[in-house]
PDB file of N, CA and C in Angstrom:
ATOM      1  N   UNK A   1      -9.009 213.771 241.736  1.00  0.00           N
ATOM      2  CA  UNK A   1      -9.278 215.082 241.192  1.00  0.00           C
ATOM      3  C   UNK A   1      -9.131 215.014 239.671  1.00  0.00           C
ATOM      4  N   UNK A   2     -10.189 215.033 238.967  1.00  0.00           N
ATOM      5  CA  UNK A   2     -10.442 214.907 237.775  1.00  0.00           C
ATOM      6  C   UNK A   2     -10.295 216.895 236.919  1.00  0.00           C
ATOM      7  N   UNK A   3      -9.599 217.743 236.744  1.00  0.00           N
ATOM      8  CA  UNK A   3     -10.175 218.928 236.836  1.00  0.00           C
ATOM      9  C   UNK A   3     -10.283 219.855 237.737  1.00  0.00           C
ATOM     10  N   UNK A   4     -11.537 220.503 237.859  1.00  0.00           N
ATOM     11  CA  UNK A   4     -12.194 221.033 238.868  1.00  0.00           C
ATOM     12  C   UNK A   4     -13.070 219.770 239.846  1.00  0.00           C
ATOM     13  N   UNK A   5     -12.575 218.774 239.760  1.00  0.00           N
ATOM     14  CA  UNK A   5     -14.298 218.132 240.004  1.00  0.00           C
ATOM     15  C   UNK A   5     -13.064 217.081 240.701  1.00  0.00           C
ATOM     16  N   UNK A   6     -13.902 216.654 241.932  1.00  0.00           N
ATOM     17  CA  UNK A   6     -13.484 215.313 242.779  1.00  0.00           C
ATOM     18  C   UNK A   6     -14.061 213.994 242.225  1.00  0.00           C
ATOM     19  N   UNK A   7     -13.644 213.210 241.453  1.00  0.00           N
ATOM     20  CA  UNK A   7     -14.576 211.866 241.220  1.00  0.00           C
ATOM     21  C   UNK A   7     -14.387 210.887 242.050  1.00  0.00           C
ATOM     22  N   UNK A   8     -15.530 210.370 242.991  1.00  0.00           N
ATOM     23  CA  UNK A   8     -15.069 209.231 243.363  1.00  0.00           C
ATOM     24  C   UNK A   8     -13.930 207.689 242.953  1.00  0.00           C
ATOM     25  N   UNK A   9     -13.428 207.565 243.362  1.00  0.00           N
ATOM     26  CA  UNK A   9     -12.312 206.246 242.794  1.00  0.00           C
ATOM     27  C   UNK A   9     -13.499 205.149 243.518  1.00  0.00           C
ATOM     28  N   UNK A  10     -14.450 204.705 242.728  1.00  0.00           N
ATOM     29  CA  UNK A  10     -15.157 203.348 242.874  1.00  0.00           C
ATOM     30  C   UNK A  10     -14.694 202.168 242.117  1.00  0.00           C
ATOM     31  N   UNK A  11     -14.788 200.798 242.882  1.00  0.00           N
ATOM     32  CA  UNK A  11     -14.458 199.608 242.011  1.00  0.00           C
ATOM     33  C   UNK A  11     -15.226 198.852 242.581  1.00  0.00           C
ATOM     34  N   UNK A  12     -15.704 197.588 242.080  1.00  0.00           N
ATOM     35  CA  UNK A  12     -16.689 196.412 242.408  1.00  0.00           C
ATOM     36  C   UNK A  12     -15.664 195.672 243.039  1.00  0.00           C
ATOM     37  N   UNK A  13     -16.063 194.842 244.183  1.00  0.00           N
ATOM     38  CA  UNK A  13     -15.377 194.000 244.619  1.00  0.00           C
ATOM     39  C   UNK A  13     -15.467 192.763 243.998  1.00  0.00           C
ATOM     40  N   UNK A  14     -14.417 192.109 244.005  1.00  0.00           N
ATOM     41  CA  UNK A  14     -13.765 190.945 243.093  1.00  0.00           C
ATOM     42  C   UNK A  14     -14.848 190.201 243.222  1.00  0.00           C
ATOM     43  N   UNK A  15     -15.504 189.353 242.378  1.00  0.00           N
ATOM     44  CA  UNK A  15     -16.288 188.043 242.281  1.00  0.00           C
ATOM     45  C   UNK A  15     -15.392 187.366 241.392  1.00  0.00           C
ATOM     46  N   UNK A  16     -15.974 185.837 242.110  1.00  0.00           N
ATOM     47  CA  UNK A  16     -14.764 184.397 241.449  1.00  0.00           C
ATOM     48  C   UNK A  16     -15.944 184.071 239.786  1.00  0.00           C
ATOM     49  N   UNK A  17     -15.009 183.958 239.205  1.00  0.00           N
ATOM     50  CA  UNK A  17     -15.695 183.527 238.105  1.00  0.00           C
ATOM     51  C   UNK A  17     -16.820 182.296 237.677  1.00  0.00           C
ATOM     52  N   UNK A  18     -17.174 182.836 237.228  1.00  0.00           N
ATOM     53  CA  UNK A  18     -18.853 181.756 237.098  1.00  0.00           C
ATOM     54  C   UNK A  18     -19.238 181.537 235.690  1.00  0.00           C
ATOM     55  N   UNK A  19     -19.260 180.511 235.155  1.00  0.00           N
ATOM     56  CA  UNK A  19     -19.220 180.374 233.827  1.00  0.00           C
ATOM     57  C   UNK A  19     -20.998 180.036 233.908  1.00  0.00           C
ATOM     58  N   UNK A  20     -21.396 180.990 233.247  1.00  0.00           N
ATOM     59  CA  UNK A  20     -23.373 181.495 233.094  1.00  0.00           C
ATOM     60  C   UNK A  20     -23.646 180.496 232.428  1.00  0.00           C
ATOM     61  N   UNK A  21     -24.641 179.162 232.842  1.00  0.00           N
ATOM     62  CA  UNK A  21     -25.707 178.151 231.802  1.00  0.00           C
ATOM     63  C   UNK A  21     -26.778 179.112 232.049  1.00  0.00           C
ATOM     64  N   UNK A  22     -27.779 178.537 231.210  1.00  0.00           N
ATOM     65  CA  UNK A  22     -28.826 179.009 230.554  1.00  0.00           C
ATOM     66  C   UNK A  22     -29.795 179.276 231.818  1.00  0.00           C
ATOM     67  N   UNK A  23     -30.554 178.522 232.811  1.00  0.00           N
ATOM     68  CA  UNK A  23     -30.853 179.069 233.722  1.00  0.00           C
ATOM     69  C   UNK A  23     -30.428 180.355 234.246  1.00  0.00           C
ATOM     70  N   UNK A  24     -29.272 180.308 234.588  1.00  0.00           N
ATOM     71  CA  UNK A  24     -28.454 181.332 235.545  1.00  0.00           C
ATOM     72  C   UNK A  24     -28.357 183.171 234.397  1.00  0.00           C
ATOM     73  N   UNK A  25     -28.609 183.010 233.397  1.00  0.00           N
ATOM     74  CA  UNK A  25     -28.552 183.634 232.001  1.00  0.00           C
ATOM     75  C   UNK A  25     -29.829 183.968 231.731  1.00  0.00           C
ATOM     76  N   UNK A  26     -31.054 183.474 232.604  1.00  0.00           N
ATOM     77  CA  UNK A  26     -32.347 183.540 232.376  1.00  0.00           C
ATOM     78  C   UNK A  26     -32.953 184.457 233.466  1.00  0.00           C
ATOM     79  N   UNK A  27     -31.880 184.487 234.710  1.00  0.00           N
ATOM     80  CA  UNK A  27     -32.447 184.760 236.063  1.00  0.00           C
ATOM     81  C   UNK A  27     -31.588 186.398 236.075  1.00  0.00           C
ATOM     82  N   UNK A  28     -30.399 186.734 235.039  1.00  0.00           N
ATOM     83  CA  UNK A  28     -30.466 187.874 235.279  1.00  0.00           C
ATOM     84  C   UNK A  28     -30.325 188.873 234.772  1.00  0.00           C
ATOM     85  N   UNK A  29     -31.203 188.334 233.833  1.00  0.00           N
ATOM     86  CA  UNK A  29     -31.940 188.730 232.519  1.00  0.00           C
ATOM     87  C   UNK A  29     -33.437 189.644 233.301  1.00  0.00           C
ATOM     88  N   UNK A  30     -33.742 188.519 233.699  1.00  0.00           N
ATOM     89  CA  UNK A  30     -35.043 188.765 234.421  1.00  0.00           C
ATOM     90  C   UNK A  30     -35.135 189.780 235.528  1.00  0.00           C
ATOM     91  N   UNK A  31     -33.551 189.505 236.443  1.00  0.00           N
ATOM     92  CA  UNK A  31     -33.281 190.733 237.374  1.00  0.00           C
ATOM     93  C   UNK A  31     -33.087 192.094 237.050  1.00  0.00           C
ATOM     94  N   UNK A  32     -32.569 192.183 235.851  1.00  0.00           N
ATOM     95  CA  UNK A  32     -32.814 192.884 235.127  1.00  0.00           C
ATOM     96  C   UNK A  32     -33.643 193.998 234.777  1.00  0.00           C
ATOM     97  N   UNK A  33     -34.136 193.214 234.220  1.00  0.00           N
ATOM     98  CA  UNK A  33     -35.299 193.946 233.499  1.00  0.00           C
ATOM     99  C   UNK A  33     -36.693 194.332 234.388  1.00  0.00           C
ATOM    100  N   UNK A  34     -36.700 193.092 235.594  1.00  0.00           N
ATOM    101  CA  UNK A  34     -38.169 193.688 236.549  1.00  0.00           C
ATOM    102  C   UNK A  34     -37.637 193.337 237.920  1.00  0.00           C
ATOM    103  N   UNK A  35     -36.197 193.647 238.381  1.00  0.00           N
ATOM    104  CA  UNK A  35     -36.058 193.982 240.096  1.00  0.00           C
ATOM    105  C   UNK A  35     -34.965 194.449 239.792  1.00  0.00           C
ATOM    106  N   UNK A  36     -34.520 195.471 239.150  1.00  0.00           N
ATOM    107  CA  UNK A  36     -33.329 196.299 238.975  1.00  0.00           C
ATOM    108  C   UNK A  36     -32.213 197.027 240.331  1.00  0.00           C
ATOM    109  N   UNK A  37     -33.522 197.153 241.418  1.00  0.00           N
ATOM    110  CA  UNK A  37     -32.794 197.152 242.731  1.00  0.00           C
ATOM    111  C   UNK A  37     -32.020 195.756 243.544  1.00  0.00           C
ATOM    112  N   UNK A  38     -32.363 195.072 243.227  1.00  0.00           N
ATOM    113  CA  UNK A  38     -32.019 193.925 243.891  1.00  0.00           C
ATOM    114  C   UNK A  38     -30.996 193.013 243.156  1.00  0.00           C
ATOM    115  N   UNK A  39     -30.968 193.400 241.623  1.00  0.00           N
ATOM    116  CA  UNK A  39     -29.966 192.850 240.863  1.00  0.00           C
ATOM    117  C   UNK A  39     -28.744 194.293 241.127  1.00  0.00           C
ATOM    118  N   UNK A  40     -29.171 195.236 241.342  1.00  0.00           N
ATOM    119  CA  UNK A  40     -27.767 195.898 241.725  1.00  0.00           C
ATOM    120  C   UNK A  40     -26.824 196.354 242.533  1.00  0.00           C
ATOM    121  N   UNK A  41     -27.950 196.099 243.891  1.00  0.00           N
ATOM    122  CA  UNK A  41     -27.458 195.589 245.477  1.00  0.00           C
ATOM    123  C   UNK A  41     -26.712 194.140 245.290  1.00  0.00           C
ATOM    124  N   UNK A  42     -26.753 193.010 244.744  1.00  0.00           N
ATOM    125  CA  UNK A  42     -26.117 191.627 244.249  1.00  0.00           C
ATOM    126  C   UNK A  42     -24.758 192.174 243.886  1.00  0.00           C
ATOM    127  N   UNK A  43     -24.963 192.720 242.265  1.00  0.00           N
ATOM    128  CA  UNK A  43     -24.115 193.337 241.738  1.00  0.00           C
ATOM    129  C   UNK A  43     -23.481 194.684 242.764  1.00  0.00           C
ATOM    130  N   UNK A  44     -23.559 195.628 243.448  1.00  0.00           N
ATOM    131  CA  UNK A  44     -23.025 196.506 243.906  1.00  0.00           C
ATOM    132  C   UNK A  44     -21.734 195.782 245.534  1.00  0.00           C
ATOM    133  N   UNK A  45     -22.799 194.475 246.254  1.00  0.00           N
ATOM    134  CA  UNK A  45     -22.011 193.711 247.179  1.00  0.00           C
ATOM    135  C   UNK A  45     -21.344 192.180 246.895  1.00  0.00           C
ATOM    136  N   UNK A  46     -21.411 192.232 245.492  1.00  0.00           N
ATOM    137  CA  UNK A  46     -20.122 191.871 244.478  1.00  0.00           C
ATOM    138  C   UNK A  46     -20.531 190.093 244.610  1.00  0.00           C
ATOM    139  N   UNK A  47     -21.920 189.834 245.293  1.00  0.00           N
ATOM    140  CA  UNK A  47     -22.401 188.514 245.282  1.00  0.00           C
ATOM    141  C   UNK A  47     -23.535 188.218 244.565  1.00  0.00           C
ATOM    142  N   UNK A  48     -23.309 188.734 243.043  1.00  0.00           N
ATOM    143  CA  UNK A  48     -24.614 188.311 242.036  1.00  0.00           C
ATOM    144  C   UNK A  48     -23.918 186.963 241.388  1.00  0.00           C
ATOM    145  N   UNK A  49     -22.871 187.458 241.138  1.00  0.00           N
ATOM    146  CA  UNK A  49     -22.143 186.086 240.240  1.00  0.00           C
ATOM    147  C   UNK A  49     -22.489 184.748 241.090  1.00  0.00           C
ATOM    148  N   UNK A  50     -22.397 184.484 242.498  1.00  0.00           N
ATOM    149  CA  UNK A  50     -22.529 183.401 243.251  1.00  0.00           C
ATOM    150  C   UNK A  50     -24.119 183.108 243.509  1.00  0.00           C
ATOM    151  N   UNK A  51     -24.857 184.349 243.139  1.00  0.00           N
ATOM    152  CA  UNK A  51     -26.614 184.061 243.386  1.00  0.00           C
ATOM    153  C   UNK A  51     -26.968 183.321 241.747  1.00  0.00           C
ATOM    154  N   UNK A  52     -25.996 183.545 240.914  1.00  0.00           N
ATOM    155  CA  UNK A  52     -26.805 183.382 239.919  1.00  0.00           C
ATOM    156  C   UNK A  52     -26.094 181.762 239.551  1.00  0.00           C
ATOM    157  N   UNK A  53     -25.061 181.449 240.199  1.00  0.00           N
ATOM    158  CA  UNK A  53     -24.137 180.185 240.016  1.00  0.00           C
ATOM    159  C   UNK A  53     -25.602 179.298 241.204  1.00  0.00           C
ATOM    160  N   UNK A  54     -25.945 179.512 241.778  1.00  0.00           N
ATOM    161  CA  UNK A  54     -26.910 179.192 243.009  1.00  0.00           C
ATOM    162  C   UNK A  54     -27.938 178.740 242.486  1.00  0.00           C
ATOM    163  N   UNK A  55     -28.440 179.628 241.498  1.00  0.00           N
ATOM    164  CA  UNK A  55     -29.665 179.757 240.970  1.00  0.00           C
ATOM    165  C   UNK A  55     -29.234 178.318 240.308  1.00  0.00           C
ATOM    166  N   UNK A  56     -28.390 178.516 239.322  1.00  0.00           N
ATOM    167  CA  UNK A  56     -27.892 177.789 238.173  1.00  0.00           C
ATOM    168  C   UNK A  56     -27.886 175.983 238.591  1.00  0.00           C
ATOM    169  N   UNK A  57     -27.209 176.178 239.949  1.00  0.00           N
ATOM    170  CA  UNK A  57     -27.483 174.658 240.448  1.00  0.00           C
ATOM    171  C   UNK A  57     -29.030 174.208 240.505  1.00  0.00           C
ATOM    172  N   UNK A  58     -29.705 174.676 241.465  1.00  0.00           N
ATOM    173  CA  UNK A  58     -30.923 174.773 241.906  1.00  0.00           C
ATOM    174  C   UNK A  58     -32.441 174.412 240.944  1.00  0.00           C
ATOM    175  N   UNK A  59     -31.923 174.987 239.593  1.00  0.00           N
ATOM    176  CA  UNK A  59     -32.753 174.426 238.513  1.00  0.00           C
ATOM    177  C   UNK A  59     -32.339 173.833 238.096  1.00  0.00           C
ATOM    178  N   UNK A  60     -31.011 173.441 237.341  1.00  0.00           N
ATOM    179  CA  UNK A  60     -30.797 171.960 237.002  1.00  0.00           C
ATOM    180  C   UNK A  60     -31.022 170.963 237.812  1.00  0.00           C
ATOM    181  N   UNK A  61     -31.123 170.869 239.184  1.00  0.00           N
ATOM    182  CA  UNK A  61     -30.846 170.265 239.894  1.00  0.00           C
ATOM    183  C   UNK A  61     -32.937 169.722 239.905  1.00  0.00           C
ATOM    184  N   UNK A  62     -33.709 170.253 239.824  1.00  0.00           N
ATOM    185  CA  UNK A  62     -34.661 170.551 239.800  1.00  0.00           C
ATOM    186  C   UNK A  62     -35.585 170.109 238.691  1.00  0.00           C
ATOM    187  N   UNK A  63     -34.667 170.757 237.629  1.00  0.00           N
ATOM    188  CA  UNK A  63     -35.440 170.176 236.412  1.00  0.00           C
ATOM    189  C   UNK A  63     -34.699 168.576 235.919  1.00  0.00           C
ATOM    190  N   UNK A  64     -33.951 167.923 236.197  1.00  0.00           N
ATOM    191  CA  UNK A  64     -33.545 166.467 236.359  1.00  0.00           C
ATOM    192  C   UNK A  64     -34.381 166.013 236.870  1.00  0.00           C
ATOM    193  N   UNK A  65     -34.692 166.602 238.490  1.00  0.00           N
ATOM    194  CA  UNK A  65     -35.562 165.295 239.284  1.00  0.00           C
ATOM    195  C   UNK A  65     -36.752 165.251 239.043  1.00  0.00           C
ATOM    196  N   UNK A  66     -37.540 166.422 238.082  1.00  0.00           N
ATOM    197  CA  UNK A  66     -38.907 166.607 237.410  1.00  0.00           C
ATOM    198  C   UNK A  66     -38.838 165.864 236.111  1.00  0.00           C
ATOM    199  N   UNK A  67     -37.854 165.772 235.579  1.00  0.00           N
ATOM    200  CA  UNK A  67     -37.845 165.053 233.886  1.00  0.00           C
ATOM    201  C   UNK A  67     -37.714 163.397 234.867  1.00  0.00           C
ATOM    202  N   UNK A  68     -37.050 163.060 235.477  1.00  0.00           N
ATOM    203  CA  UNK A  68     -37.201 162.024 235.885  1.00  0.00           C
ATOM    204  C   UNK A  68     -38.787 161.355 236.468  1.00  0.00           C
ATOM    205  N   UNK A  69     -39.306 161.738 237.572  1.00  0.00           N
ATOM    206  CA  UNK A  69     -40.265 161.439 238.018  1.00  0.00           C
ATOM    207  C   UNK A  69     -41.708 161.621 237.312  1.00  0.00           C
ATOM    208  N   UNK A  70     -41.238 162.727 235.870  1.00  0.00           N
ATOM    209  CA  UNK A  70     -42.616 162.466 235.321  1.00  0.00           C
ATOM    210  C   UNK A  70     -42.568 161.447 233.998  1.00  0.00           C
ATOM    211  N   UNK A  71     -41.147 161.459 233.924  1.00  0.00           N
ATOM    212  CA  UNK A  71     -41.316 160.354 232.545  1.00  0.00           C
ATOM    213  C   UNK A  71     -41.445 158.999 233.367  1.00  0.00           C
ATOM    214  N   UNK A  72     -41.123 158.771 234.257  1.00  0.00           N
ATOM    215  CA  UNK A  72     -41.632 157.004 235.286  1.00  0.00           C
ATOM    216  C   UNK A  72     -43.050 157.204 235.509  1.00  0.00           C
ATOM    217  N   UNK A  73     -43.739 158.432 235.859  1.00  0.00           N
ATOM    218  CA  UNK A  73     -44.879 158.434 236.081  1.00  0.00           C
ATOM    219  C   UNK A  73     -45.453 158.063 235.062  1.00  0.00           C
ATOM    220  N   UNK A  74     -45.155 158.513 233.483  1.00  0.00           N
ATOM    221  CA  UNK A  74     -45.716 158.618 232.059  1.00  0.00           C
ATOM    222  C   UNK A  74     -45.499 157.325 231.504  1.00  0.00           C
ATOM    223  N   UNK A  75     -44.786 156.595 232.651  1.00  0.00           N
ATOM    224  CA  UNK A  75     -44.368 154.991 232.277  1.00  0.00           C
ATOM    225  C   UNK A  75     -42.848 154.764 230.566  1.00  0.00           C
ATOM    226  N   UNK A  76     -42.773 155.821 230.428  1.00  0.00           N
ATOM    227  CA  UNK A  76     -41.457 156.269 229.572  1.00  0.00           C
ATOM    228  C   UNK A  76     -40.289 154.808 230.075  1.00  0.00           C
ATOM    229  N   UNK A  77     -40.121 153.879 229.343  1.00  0.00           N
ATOM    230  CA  UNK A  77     -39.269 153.360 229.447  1.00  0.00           C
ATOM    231  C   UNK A  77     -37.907 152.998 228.494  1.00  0.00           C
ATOM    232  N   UNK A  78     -36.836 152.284 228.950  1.00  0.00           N
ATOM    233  CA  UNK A  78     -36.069 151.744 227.823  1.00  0.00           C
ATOM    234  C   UNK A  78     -36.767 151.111 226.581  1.00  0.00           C
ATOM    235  N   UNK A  79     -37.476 149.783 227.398  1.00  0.00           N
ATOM    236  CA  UNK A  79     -38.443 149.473 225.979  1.00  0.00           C
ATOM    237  C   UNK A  79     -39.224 149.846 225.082  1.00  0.00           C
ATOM    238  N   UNK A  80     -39.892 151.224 225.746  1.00  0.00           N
ATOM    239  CA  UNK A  80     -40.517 151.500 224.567  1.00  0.00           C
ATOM    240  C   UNK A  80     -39.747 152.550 223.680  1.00  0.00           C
ATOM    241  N   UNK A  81     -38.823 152.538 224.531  1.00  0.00           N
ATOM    242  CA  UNK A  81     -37.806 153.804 223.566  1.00  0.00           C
ATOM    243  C   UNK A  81     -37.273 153.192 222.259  1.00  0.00           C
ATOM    244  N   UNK A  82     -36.917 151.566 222.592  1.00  0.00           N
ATOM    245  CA  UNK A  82     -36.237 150.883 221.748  1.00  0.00           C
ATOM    246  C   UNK A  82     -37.046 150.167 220.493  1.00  0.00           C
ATOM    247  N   UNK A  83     -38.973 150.359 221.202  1.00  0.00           N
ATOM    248  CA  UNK A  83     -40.076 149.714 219.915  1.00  0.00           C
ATOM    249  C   UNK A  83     -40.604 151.030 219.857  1.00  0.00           C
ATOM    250  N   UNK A  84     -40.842 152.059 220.220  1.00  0.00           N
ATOM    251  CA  UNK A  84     -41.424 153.225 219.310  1.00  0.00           C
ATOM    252  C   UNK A  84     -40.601 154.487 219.343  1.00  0.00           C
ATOM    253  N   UNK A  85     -39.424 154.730 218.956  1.00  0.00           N
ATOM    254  CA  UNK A  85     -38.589 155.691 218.891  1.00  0.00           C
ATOM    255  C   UNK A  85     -39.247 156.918 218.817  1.00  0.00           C
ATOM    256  N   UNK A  86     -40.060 157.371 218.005  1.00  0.00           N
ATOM    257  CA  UNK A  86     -40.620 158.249 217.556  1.00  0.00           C
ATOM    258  C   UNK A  86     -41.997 158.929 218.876  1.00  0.00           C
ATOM    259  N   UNK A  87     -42.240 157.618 219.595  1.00  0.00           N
ATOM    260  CA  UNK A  87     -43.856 158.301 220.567  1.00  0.00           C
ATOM    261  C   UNK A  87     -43.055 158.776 221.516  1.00  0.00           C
ATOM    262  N   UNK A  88     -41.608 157.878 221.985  1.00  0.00           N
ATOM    263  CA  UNK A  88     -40.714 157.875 222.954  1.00  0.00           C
ATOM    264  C   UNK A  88     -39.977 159.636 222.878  1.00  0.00           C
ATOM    265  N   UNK A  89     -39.514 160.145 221.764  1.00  0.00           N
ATOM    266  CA  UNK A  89     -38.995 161.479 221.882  1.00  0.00           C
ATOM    267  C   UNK A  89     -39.941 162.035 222.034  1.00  0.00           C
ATOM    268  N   UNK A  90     -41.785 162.062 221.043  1.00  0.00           N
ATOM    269  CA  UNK A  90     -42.740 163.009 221.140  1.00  0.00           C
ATOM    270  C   UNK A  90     -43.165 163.194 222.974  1.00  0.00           C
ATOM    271  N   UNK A  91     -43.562 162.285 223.779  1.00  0.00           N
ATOM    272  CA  UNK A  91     -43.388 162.212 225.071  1.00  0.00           C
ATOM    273  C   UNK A  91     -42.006 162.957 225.854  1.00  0.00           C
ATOM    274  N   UNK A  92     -41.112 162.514 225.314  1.00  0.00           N
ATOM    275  CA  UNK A  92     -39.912 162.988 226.145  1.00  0.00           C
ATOM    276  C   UNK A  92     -39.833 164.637 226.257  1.00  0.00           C
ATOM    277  N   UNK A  93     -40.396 165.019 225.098  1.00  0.00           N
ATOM    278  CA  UNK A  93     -39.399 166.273 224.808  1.00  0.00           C
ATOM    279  C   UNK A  93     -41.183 166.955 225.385  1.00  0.00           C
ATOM    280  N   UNK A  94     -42.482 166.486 225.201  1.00  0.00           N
ATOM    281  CA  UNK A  94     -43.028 167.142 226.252  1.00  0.00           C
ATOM    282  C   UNK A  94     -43.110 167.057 227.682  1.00  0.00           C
ATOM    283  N   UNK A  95     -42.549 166.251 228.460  1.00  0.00           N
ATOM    284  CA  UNK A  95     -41.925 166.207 229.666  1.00  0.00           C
ATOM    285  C   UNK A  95     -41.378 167.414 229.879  1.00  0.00           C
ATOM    286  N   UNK A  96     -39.985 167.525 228.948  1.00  0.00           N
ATOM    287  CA  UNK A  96     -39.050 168.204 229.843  1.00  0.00           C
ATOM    288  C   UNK A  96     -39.242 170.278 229.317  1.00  0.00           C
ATOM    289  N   UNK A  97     -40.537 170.066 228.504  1.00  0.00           N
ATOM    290  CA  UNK A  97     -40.846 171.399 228.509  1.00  0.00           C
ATOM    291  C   UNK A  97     -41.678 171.429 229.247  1.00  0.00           C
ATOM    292  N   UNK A  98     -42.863 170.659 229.793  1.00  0.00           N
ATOM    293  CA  UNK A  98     -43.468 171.056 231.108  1.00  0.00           C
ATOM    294  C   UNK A  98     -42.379 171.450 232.365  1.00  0.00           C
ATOM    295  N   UNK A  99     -41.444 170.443 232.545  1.00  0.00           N
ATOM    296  CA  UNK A  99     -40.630 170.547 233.653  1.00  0.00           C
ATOM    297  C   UNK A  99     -39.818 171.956 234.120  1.00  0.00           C
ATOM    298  N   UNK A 100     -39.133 172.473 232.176  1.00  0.00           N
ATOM    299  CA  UNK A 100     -38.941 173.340 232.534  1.00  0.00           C
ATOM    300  C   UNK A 100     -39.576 174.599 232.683  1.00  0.00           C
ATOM    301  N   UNK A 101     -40.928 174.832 232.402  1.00  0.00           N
ATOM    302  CA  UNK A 101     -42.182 175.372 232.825  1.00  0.00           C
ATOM    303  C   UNK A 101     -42.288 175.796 234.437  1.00  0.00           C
ATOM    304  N   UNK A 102     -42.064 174.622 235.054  1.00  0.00           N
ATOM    305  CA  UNK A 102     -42.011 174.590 236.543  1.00  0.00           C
ATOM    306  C   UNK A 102     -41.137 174.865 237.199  1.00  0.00           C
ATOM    307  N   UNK A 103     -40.050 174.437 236.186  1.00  0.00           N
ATOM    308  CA  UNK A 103     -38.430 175.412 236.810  1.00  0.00           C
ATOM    309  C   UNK A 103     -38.391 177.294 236.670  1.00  0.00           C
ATOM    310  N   UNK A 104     -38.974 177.876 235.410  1.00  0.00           N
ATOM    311  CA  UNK A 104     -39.012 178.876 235.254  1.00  0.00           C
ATOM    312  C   UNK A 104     -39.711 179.627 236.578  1.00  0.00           C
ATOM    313  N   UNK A 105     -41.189 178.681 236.567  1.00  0.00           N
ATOM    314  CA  UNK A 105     -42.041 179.456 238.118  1.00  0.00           C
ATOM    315  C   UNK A 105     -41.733 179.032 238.916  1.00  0.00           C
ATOM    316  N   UNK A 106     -41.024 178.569 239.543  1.00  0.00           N
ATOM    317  CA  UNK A 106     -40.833 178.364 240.783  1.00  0.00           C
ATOM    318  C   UNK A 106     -39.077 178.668 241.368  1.00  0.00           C
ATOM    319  N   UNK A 107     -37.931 178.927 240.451  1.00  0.00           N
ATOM    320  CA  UNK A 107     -36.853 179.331 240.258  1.00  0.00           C
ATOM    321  C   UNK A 107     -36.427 180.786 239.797  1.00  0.00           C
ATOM    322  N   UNK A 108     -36.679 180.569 238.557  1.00  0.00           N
ATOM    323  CA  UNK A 108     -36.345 182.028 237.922  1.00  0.00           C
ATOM    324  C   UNK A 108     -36.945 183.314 238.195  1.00  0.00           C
ATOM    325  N   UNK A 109     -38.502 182.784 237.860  1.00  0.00           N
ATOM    326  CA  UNK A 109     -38.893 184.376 238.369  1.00  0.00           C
ATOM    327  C   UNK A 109     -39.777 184.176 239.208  1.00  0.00           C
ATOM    328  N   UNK A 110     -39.086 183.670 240.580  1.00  0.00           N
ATOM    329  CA  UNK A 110     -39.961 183.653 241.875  1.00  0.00           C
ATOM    330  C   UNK A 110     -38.785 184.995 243.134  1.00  0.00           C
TER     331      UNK A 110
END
């Protein structure tokens, strides 16, 4: 009894702490902003922190085995890392922005 007025006594139920990487920081962002029901049913049954720790595995986990298999595909090796330093990062670093390209659609905002 606040007053005249009854206020509900609401509290969120406890979630274990989850320290947010950048994926997991991307996904509810995104919940956010375009499924606001479904990020607050998560949030309201106190299991967003563990969807978004979920998430968080799931694309790293994801975008490793994609940076891997396309730089062997791209033939990316030690040696040439060690005779052309320079083609070796320009290659690398477009790898792992395609990869994470594919992590975004098929993870984050799927």
């Amino acid at each position: 009894m606040v007053g005249d007025y009854n206020l509900p006594n609401l509290k969120l139920p406890e979630q274990t702490e989850v320290t947010l990487g950048r994926w997991s920081q991307m996904r509810r962002t995104y919940l956010k902003e375009h499924h606001k029901i479904l990020y607050y049913n998560l949030l309201t049954k106190g299991i967003l922190n563990s969807h978004l720790a979920e998430v968080q595995q799931r694309a790293s986990e994801l975008e490793e085995t994609l940076v891997k298999q396309m730089a062997q595909k791209a033939g990316l090796t030690e040696q040439m890392k060690a005779e052309d330093m320079m083609k070796w990062v320009r290659l690398m670093n477009n790898i792992r922005n395609s990869a994470q390209e594919i992590v975004k659609n098929q993870v984050i905002f799927a």
